[in-house]
N, C-alpha and C. Protein backbone atom coordinates (compact mmCIF):
# COMPACT_ATOMS: atom_id res chain seq x y z
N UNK A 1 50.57 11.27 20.91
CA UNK A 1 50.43 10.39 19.78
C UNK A 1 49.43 9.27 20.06
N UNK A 2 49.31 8.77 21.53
CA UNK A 2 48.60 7.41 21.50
C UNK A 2 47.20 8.35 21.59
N UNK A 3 46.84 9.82 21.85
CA UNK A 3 45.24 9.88 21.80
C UNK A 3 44.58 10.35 20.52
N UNK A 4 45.68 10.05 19.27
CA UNK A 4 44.82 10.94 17.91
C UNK A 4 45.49 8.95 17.76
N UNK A 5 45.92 8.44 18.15
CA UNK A 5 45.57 6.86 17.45
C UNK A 5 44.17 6.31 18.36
N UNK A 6 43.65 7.04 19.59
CA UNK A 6 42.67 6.47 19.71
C UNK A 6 41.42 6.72 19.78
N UNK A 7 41.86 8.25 19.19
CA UNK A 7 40.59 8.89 18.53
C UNK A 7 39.94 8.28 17.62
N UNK A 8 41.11 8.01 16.34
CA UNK A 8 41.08 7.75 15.31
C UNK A 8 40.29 6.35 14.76
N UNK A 9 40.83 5.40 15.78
CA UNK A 9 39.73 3.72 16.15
C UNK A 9 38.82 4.01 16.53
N UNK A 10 38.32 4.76 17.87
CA UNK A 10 37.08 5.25 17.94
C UNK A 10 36.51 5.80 16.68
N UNK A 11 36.76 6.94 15.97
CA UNK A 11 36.42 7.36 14.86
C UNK A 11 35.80 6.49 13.83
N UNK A 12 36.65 5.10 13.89
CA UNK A 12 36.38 4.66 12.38
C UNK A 12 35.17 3.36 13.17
N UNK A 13 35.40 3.06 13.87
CA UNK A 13 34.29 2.10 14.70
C UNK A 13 32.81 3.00 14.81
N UNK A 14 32.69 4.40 15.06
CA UNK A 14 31.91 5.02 15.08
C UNK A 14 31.30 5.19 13.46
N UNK A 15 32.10 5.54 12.41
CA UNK A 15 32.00 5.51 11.02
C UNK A 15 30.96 3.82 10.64
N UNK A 16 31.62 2.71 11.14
CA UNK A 16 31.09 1.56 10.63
C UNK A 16 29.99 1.44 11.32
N UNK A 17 29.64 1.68 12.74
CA UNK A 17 28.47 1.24 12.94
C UNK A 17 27.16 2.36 12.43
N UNK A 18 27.68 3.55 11.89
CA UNK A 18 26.57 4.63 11.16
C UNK A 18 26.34 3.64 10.24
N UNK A 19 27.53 3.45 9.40
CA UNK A 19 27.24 2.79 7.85
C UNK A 19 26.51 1.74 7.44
N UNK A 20 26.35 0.63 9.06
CA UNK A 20 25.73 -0.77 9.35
C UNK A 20 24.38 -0.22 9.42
N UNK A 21 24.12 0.91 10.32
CA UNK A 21 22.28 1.08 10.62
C UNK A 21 22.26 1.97 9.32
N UNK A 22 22.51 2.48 8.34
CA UNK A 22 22.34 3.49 7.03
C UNK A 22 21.92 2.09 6.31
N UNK A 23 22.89 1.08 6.02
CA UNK A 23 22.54 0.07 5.31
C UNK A 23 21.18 -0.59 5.31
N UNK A 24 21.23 -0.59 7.01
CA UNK A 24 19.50 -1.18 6.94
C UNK A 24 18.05 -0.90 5.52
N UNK A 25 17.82 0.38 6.25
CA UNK A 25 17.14 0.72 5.21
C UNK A 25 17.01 0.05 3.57
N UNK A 26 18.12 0.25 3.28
CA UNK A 26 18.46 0.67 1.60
C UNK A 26 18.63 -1.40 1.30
N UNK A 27 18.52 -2.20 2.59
CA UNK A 27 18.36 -3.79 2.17
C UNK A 27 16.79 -4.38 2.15
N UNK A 28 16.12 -3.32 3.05
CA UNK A 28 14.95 -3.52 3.81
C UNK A 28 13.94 -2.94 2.16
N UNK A 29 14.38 -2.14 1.17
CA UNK A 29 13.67 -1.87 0.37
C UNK A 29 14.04 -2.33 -1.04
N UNK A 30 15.49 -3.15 -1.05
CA UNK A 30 15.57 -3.43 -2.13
C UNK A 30 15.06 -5.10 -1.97
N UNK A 31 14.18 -5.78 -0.53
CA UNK A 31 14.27 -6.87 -0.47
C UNK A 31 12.47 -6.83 -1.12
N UNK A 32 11.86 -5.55 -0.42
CA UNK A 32 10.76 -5.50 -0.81
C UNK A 32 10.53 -5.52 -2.64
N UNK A 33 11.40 -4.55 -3.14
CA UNK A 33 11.41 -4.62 -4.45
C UNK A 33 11.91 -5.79 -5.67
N UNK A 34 12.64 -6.18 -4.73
CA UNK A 34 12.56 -7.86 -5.17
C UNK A 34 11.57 -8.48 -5.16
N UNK A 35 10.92 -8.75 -4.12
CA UNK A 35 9.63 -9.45 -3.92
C UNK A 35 8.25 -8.85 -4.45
N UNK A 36 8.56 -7.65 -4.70
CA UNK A 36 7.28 -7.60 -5.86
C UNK A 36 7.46 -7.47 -7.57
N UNK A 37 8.79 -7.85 -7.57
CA UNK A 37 8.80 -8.47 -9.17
C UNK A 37 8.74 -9.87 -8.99
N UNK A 38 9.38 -10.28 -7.99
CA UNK A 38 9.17 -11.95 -8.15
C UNK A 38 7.19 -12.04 -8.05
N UNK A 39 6.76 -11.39 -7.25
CA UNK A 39 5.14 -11.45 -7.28
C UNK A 39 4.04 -11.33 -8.63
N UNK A 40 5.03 -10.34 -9.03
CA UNK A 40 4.47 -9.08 -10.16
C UNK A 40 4.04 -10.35 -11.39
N UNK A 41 5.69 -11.24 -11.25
CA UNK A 41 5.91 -12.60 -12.25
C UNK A 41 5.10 -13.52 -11.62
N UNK A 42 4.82 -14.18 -11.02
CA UNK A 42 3.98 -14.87 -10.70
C UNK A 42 2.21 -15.25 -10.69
N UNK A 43 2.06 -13.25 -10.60
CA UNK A 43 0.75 -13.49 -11.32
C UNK A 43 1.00 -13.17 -12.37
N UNK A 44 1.45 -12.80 -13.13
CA UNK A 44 1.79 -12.71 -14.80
C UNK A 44 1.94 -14.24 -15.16
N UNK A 45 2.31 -15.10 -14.42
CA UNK A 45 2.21 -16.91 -14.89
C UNK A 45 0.73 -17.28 -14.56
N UNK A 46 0.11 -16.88 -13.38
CA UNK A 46 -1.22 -17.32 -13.11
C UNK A 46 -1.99 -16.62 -14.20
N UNK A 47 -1.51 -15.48 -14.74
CA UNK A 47 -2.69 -14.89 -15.89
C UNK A 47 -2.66 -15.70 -17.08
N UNK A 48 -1.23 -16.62 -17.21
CA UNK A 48 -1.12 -17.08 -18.19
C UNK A 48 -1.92 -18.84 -18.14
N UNK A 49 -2.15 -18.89 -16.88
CA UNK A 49 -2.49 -20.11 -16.91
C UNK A 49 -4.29 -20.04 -17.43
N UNK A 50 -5.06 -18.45 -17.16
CA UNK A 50 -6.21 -18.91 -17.70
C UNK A 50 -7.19 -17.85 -16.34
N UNK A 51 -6.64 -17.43 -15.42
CA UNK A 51 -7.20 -17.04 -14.55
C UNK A 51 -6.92 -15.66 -14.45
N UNK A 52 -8.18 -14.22 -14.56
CA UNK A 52 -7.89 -13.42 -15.00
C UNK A 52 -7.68 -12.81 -13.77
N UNK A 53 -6.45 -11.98 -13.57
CA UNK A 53 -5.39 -11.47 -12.35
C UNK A 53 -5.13 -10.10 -12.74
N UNK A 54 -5.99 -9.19 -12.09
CA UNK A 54 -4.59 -7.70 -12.81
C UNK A 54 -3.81 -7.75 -12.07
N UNK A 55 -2.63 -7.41 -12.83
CA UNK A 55 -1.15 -7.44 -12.01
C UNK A 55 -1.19 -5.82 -11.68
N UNK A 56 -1.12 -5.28 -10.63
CA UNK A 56 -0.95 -3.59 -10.47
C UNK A 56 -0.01 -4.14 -9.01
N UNK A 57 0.20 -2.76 -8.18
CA UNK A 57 1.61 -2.26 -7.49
C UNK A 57 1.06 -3.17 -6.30
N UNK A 58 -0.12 -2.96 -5.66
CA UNK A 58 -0.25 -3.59 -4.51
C UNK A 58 -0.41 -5.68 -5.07
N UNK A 59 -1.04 -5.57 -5.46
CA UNK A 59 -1.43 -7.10 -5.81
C UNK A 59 0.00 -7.51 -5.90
N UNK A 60 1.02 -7.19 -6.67
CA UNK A 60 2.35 -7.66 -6.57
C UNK A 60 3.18 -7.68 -5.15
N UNK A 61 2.67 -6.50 -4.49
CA UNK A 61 3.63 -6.30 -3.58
C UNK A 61 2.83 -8.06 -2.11
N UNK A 62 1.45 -7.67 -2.87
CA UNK A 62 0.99 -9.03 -1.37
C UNK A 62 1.77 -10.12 -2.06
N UNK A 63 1.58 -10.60 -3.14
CA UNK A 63 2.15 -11.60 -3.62
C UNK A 63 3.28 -11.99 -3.07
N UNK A 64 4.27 -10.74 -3.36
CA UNK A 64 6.19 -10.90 -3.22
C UNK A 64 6.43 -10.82 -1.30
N UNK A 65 5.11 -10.46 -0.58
CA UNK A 65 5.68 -10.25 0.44
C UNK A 65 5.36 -11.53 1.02
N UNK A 66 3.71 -12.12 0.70
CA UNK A 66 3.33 -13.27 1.35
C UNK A 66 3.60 -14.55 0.27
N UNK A 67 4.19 -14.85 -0.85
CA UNK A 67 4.15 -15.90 -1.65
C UNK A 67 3.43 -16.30 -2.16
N UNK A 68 3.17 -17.34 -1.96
CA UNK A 68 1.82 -18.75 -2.45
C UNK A 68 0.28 -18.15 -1.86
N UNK A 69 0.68 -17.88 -0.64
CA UNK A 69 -0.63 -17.55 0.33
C UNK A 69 -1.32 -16.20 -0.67
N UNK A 70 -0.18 -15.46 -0.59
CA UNK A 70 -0.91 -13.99 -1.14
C UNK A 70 -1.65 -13.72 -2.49
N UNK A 71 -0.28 -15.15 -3.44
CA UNK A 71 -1.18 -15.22 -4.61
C UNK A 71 -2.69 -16.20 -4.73
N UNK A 72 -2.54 -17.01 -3.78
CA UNK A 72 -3.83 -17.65 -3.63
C UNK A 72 -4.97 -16.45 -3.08
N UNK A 73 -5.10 -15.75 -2.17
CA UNK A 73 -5.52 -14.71 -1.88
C UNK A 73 -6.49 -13.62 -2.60
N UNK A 74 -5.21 -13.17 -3.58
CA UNK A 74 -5.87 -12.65 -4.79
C UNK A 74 -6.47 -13.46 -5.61
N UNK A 75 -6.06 -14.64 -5.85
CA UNK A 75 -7.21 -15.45 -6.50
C UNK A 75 -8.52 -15.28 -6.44
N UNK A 76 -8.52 -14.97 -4.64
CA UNK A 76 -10.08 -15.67 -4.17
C UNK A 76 -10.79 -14.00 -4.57
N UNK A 77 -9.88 -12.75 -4.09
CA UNK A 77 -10.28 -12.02 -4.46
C UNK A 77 -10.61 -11.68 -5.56
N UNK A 78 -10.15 -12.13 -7.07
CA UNK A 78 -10.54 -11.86 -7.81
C UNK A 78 -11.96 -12.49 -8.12
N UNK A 79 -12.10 -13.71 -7.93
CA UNK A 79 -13.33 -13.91 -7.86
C UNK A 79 -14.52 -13.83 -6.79
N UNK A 80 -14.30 -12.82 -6.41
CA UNK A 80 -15.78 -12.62 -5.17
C UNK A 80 -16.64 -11.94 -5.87
C-alpha cells in the first residue's frame, strides 16, 4: 500500500511539473499577442495624430515588443 501511495505523489508531481513547462509556451505567445495589439493601437493613435504609419503584422509586433522606442523607430522609418 505505501508504494502505489508513492507512486502516486511521484505521479502527480511528475504531472505538475509537465503542465508548468507546457504552460510556458502558450504565456510566452499570448504575451507576444498582447503586445502587438497594444502596438497595433498605438500606431493606430500615432496615425491619428497626423503622421502617416501603416499599421501591418511586423510594425505592430516591434512596437508591442519594444514600446516607445519601437514606435519611435518606425517613425524614423517611415520617413527615410
Amino acid at each position: 500500500m505505501l508504494e502505489f501511495v508513492v507512486a502516486f505523489a511521484v505521479g502527480l508531481i511528475l504531472l505538475g511539473i509537465l503542465l508548468k513547462l507546457m504552460s510556458l509556451p502558450f504565456r510566452l505567445i499570448r504575451k507576444f499577442i498582447t503586445n502587438s495589439v497594444a502596438g497595433a493601437v498605438i500606431l493606430w493613435v500615432v496615425s491619428l495624430i497626423g503622421i502617416p504609419v501603416k499599421i501591418n503584422i511586423i510594425s505592430a509586433l516591434v512596437a508591442g515588443i519594444f514600446g516607445v522606442p519601437g514606435v519611435l523607430a518606425i517613425i524614423a522609418y517611415t520617413y527615410l
